[in-house]
Each structure stands twice: as structure tokens, then as C-alpha cells.
PDB file of N, CA and C in Angstrom:
ATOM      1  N   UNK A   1     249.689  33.468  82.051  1.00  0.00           N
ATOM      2  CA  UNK A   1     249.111  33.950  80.817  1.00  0.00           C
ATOM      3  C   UNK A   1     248.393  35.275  81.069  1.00  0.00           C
ATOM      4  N   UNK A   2     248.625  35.828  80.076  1.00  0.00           N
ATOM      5  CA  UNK A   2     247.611  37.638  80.335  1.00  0.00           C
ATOM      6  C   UNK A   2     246.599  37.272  79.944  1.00  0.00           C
ATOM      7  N   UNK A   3     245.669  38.169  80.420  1.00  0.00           N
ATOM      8  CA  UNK A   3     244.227  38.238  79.900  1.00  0.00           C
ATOM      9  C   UNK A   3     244.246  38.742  78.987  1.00  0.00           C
ATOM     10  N   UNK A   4     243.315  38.775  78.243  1.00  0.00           N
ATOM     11  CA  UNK A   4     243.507  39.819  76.686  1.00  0.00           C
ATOM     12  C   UNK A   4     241.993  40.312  77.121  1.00  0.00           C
ATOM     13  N   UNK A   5     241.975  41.544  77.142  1.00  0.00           N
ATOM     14  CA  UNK A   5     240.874  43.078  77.114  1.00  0.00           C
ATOM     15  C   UNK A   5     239.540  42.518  75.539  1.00  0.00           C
ATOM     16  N   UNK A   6     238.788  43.184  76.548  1.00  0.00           N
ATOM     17  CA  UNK A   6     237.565  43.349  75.127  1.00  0.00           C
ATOM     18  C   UNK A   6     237.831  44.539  74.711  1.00  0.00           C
ATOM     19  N   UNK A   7     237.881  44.099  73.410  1.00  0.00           N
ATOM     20  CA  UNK A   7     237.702  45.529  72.574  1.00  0.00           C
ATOM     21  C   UNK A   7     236.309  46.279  72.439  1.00  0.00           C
ATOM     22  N   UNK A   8     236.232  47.658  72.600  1.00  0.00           N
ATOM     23  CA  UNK A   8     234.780  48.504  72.964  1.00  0.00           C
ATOM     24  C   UNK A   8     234.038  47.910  71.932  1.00  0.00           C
ATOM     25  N   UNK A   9     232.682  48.484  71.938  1.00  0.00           N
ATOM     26  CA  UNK A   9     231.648  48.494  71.106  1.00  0.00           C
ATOM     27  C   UNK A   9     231.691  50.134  70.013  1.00  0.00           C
ATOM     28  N   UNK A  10     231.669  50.218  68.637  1.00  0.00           N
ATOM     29  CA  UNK A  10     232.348  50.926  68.211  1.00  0.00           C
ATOM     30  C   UNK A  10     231.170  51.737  67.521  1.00  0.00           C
ATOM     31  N   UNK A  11     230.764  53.504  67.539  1.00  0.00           N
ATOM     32  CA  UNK A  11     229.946  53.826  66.906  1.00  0.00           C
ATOM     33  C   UNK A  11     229.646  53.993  65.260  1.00  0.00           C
ATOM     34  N   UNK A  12     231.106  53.913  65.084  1.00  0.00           N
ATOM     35  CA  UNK A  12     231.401  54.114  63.283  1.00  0.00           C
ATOM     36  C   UNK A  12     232.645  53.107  63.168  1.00  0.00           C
ATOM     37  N   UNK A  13     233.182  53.658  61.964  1.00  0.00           N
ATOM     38  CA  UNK A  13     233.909  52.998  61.217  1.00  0.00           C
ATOM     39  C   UNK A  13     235.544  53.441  61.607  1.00  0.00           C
ATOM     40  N   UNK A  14     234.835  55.084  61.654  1.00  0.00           N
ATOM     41  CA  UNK A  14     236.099  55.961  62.028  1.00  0.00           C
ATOM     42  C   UNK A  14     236.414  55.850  63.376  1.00  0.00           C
ATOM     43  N   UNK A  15     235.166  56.026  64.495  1.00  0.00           N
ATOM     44  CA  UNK A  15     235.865  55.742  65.585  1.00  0.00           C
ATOM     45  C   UNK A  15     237.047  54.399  66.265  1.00  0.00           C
ATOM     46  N   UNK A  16     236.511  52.971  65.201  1.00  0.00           N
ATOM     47  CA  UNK A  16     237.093  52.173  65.829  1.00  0.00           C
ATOM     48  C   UNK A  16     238.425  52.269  64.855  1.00  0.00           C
ATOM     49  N   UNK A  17     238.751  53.053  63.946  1.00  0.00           N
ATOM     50  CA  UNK A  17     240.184  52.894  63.497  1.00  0.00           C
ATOM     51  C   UNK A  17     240.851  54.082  64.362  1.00  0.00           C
ATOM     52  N   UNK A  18     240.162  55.217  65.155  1.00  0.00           N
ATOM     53  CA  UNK A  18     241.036  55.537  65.731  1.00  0.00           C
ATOM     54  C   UNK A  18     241.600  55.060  67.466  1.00  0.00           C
ATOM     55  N   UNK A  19     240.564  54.429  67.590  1.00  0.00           N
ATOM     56  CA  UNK A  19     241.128  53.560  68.915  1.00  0.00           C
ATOM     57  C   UNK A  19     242.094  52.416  68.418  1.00  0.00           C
ATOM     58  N   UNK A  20     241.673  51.756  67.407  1.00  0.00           N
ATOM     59  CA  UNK A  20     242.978  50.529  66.655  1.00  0.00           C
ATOM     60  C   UNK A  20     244.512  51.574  66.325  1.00  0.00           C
ATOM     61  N   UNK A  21     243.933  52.439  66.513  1.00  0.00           N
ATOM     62  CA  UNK A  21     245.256  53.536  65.685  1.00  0.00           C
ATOM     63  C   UNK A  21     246.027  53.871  67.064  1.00  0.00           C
ATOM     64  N   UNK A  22     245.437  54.075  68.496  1.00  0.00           N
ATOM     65  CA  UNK A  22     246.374  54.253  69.339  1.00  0.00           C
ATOM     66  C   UNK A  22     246.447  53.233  70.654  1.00  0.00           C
ATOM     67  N   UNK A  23     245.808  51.562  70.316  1.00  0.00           N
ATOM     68  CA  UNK A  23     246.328  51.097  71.263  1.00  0.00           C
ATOM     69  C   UNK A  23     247.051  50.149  70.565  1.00  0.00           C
ATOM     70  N   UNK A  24     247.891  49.068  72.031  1.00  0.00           N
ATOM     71  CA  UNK A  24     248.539  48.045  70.988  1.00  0.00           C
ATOM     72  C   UNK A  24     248.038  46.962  71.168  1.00  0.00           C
ATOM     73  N   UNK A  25     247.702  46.432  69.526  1.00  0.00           N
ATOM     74  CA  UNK A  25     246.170  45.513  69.411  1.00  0.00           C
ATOM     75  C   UNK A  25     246.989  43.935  70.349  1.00  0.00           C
ATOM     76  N   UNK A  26     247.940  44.017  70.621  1.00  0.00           N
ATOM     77  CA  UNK A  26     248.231  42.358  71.453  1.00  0.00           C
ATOM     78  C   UNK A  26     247.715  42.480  72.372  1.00  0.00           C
ATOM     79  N   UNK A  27     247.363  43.594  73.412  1.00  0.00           N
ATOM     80  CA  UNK A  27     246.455  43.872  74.240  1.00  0.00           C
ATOM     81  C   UNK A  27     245.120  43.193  74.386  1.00  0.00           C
ATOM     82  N   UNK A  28     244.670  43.322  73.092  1.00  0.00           N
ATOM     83  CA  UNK A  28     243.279  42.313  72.818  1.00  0.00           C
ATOM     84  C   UNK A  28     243.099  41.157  71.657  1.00  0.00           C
ATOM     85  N   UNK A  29     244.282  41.141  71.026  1.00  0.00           N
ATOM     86  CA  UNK A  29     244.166  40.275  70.338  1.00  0.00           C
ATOM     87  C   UNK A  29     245.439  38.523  70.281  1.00  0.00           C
ATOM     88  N   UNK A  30     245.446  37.494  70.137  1.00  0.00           N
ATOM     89  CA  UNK A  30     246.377  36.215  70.700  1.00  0.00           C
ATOM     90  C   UNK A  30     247.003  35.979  69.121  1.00  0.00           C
ATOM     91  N   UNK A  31     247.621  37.348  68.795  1.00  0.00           N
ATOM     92  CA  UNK A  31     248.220  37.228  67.392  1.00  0.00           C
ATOM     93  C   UNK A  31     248.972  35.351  67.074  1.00  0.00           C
ATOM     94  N   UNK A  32     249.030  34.925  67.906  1.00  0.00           N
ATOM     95  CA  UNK A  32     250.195  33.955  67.959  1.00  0.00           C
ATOM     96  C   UNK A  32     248.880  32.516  67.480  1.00  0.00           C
ATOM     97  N   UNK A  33     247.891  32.742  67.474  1.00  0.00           N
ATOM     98  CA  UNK A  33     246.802  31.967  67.356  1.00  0.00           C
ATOM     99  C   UNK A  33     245.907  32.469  66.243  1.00  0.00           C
ATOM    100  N   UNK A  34     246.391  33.449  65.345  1.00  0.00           N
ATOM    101  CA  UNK A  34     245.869  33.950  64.285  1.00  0.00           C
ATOM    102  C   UNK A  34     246.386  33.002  62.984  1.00  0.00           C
ATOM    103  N   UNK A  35     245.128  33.154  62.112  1.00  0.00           N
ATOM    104  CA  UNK A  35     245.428  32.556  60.561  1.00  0.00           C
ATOM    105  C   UNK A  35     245.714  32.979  59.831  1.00  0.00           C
ATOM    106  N   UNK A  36     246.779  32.522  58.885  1.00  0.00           N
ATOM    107  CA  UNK A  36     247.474  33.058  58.100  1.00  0.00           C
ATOM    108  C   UNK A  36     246.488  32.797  56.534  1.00  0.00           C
ATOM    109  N   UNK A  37     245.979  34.171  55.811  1.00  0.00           N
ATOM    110  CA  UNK A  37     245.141  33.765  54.660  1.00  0.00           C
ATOM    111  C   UNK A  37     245.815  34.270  53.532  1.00  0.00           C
ATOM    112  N   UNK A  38     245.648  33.779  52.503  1.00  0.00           N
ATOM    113  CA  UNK A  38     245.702  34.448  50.857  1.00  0.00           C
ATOM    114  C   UNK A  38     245.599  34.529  50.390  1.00  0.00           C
ATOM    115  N   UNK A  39     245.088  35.353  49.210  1.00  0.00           N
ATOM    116  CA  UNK A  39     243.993  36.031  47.899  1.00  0.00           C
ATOM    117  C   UNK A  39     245.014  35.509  47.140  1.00  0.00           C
ATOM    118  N   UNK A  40     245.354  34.642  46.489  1.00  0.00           N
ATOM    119  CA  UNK A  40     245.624  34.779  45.339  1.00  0.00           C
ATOM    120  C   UNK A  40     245.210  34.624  43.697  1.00  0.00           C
ATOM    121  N   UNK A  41     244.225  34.933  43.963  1.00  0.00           N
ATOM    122  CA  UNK A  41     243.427  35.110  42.787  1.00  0.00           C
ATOM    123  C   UNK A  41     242.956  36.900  42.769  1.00  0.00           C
ATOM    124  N   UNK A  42     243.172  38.017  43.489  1.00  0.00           N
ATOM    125  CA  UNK A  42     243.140  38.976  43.952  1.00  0.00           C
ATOM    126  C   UNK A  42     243.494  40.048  42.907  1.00  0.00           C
ATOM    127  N   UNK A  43     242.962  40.765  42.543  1.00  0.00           N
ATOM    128  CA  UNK A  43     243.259  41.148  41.275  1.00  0.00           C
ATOM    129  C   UNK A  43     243.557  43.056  41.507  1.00  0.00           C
ATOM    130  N   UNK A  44     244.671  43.543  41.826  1.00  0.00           N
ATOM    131  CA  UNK A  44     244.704  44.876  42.259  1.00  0.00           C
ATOM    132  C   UNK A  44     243.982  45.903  41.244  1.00  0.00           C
ATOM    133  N   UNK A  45     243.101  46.534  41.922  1.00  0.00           N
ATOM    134  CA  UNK A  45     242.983  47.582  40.656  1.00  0.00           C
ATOM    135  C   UNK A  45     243.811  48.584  39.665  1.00  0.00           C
ATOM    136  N   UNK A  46     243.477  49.337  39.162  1.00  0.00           N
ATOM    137  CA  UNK A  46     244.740  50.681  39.013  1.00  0.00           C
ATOM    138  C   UNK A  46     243.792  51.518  38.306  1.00  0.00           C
ATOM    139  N   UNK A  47     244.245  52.546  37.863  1.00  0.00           N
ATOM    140  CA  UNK A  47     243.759  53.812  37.821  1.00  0.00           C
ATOM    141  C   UNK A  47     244.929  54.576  36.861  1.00  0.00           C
ATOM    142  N   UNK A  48     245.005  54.741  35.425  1.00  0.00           N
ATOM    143  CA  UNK A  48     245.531  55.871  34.872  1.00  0.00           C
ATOM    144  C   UNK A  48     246.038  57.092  35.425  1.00  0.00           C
ATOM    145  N   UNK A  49     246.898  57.488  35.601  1.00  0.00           N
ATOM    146  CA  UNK A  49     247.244  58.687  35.456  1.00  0.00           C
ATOM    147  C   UNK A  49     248.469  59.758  35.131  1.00  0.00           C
ATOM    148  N   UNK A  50     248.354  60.693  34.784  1.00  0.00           N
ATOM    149  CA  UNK A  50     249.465  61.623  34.415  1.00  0.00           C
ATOM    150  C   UNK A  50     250.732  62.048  35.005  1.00  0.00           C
ATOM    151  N   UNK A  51     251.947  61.435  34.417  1.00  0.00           N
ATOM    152  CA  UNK A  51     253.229  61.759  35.209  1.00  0.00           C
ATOM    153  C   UNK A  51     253.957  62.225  34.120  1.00  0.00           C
ATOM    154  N   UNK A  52     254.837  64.054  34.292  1.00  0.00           N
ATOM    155  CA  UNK A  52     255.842  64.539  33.329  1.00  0.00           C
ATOM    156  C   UNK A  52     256.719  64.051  34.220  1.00  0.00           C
ATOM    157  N   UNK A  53     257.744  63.705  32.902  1.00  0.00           N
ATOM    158  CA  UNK A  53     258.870  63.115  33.000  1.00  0.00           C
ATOM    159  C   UNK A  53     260.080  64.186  32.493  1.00  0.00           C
ATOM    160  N   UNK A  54     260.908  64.716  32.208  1.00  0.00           N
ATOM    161  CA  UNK A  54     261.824  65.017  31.616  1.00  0.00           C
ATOM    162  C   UNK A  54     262.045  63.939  30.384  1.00  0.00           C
ATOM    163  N   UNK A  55     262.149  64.619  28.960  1.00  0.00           N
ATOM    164  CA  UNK A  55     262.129  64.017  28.075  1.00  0.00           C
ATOM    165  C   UNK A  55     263.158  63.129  28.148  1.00  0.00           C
ATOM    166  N   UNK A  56     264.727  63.447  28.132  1.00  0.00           N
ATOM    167  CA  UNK A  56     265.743  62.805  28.413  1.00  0.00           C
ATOM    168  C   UNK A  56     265.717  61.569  29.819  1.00  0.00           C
ATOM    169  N   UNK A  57     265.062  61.706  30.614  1.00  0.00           N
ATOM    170  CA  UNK A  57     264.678  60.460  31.419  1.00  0.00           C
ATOM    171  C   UNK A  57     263.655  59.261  30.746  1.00  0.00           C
ATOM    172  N   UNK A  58     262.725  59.680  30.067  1.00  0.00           N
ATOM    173  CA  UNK A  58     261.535  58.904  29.258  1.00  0.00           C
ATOM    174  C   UNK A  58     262.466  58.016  27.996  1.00  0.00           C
ATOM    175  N   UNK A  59     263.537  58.681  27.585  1.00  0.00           N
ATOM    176  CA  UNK A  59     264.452  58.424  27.103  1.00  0.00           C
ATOM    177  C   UNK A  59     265.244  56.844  27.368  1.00  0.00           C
ATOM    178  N   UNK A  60     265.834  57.392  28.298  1.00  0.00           N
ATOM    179  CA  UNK A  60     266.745  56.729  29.169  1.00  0.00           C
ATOM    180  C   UNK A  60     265.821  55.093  29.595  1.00  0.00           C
ATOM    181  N   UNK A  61     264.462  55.566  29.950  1.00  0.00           N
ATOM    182  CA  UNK A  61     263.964  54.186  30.533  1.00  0.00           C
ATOM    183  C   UNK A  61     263.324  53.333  29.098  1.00  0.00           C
ATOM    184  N   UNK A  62     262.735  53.887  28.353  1.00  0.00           N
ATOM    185  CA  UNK A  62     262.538  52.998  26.912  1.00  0.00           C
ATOM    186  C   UNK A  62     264.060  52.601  26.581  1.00  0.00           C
ATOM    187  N   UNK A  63     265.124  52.945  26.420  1.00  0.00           N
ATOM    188  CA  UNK A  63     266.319  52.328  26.674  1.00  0.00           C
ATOM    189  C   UNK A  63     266.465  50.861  27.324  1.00  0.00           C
ATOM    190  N   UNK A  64     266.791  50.938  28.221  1.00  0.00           N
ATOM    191  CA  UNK A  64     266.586  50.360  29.633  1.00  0.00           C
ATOM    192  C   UNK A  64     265.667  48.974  29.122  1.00  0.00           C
ATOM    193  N   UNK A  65     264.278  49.677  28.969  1.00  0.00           N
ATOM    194  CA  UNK A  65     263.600  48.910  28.648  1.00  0.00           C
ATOM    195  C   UNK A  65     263.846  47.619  27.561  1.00  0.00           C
ATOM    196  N   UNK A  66     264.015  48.451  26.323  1.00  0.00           N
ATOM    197  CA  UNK A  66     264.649  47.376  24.947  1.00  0.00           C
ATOM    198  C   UNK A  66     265.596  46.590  25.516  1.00  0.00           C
ATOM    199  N   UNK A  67     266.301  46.942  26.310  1.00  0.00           N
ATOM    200  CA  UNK A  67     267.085  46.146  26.817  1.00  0.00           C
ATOM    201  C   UNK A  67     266.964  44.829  27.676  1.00  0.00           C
ATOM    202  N   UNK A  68     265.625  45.383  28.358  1.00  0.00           N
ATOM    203  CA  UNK A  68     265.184  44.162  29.204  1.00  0.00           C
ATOM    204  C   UNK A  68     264.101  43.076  28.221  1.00  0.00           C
ATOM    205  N   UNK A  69     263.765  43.700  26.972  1.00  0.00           N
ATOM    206  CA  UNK A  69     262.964  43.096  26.028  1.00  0.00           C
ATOM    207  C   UNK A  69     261.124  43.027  26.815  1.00  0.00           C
ATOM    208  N   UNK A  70     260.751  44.582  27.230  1.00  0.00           N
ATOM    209  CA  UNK A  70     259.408  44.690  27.901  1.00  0.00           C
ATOM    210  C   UNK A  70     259.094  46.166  27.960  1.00  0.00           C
ATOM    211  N   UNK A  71     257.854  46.619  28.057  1.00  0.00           N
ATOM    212  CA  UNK A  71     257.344  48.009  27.672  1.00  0.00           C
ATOM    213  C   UNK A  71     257.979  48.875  28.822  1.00  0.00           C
ATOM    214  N   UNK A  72     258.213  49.970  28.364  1.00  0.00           N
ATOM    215  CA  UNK A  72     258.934  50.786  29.699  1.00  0.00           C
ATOM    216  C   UNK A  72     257.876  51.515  30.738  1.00  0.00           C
ATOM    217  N   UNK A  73     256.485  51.278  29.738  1.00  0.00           N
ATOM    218  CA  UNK A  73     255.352  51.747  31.383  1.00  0.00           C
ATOM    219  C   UNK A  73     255.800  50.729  32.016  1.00  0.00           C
ATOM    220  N   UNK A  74     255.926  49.334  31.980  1.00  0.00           N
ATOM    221  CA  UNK A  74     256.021  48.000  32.718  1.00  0.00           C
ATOM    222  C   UNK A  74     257.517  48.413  33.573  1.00  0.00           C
ATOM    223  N   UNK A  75     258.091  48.670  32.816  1.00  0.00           N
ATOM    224  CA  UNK A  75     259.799  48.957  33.974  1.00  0.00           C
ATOM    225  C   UNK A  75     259.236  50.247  34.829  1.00  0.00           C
ATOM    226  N   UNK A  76     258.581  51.377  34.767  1.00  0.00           N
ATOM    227  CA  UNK A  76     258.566  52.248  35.179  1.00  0.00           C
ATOM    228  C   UNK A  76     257.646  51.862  36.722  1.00  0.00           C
ATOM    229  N   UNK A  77     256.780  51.149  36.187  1.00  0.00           N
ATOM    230  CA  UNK A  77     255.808  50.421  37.669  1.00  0.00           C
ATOM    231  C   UNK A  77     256.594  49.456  38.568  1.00  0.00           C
ATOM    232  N   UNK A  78     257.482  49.085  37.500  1.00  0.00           N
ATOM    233  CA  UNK A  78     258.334  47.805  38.553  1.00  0.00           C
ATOM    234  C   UNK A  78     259.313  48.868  39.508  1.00  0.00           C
ATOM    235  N   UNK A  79     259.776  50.132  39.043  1.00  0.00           N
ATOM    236  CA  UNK A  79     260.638  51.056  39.966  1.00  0.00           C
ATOM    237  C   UNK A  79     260.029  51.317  40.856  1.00  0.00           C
ATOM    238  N   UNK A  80     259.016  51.696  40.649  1.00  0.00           N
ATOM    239  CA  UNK A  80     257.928  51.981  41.719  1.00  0.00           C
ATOM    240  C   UNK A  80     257.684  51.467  42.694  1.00  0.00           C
ATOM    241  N   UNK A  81     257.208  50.336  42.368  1.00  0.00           N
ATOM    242  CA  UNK A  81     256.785  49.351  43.570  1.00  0.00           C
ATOM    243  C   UNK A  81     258.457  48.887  44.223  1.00  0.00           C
ATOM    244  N   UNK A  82     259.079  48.796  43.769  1.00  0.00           N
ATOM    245  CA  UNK A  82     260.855  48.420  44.344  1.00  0.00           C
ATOM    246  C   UNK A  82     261.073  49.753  45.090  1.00  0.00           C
ATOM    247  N   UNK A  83     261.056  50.614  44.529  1.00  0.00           N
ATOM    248  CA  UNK A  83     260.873  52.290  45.334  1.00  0.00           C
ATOM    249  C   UNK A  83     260.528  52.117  46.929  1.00  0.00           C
ATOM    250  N   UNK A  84     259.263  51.583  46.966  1.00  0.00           N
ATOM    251  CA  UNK A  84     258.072  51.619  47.894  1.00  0.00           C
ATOM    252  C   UNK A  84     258.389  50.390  48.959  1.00  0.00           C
ATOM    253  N   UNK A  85     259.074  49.301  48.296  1.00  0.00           N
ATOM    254  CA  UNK A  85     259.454  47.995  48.928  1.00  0.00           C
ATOM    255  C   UNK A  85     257.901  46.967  48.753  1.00  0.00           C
ATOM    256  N   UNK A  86     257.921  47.408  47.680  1.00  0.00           N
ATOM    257  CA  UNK A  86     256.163  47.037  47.194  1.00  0.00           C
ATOM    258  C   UNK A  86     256.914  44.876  46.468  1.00  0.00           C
ATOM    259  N   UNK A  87     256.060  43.922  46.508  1.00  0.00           N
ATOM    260  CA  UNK A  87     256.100  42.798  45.656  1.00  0.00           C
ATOM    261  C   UNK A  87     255.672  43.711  44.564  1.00  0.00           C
ATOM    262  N   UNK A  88     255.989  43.049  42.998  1.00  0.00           N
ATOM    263  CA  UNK A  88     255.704  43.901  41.662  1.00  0.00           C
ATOM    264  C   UNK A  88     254.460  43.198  41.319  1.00  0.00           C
ATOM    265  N   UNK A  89     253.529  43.603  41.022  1.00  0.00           N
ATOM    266  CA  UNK A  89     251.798  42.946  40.609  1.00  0.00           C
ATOM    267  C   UNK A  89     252.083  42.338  39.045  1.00  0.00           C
TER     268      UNK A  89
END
């Protein structure tokens, strides 16, 4: 069995994400003995904001949309997150 390393004592917030940022945490951590948790009651925030579209595309997805019988901001976030390889919120 390996030993697993202590991880330093850290002066900020920033320093210890940049030491997490260049070692590899199995080094100090027994991932294989870690718990698996989940928010699901977790509620993502969001934030408004401004995207031009080409009219003829804005078009095209309210289309789309009637079709799926749901608002086309709602299809336009679901591309998104499918885009990204995101689960859809």
C-alpha cells in the first residue's frame, strides 16, 4: 500500500488551489474510500442576460419550439447545456 502525503498548511484560498491545480490529488487523497454526496434539493442560480441572435435563427428556434409544445428561451438553454455536455436544470 502507498502512503498518501500530507497536504501543506495553506496561507489563502488562492494558494491552496494553486498547489491542488498542479499536483495529483491521489497522491494525498484514498479517492477509492471517498463518499459519494447529493444536493438534490440544490437550486442553481442564473443571471439574465443579453444574447443577439440573427433574426432568422430566433425564428427558426420559436419554430422548433411550437413544435416541441415549450418556450424557446427553454429550448435555447436546453442547447446550451447539451452544447457544454451540461445535465439540463
Amino acid at each position: 500500500m502507498t502512503r498518501l502525503k500530507r497536504a501543506p498548511k495553506f496561507k489563502n484560498e488562492a494558494d491552496e488551489a494553486a498547489f491542488w491545480n498542479r499536483v495529483d490529488s491521489t497522491d494525498y487523497v484514498d479517492w477509492s474510500k471517498a463518499e459519494h454526496w447529493s444536493f438534490p434539493n440544490l437550486k442553481l442560480t442564473s443571471r439574465p442576460i443579453t444574447l443577439r441572435l440573427y433574426v432568422s435563427v430566433i425564428n427558426k428556434l420559436k419554430e422548433k419550439a411550437r413544435e416541441l409544445d415549450m418556450p424557446y428561451q427553454t429550448l435555447i438553454k436546453q442547447y446550451i447545456f447539451k452544447g457544454l455536455g451540461m445535465p439540463s436544470a
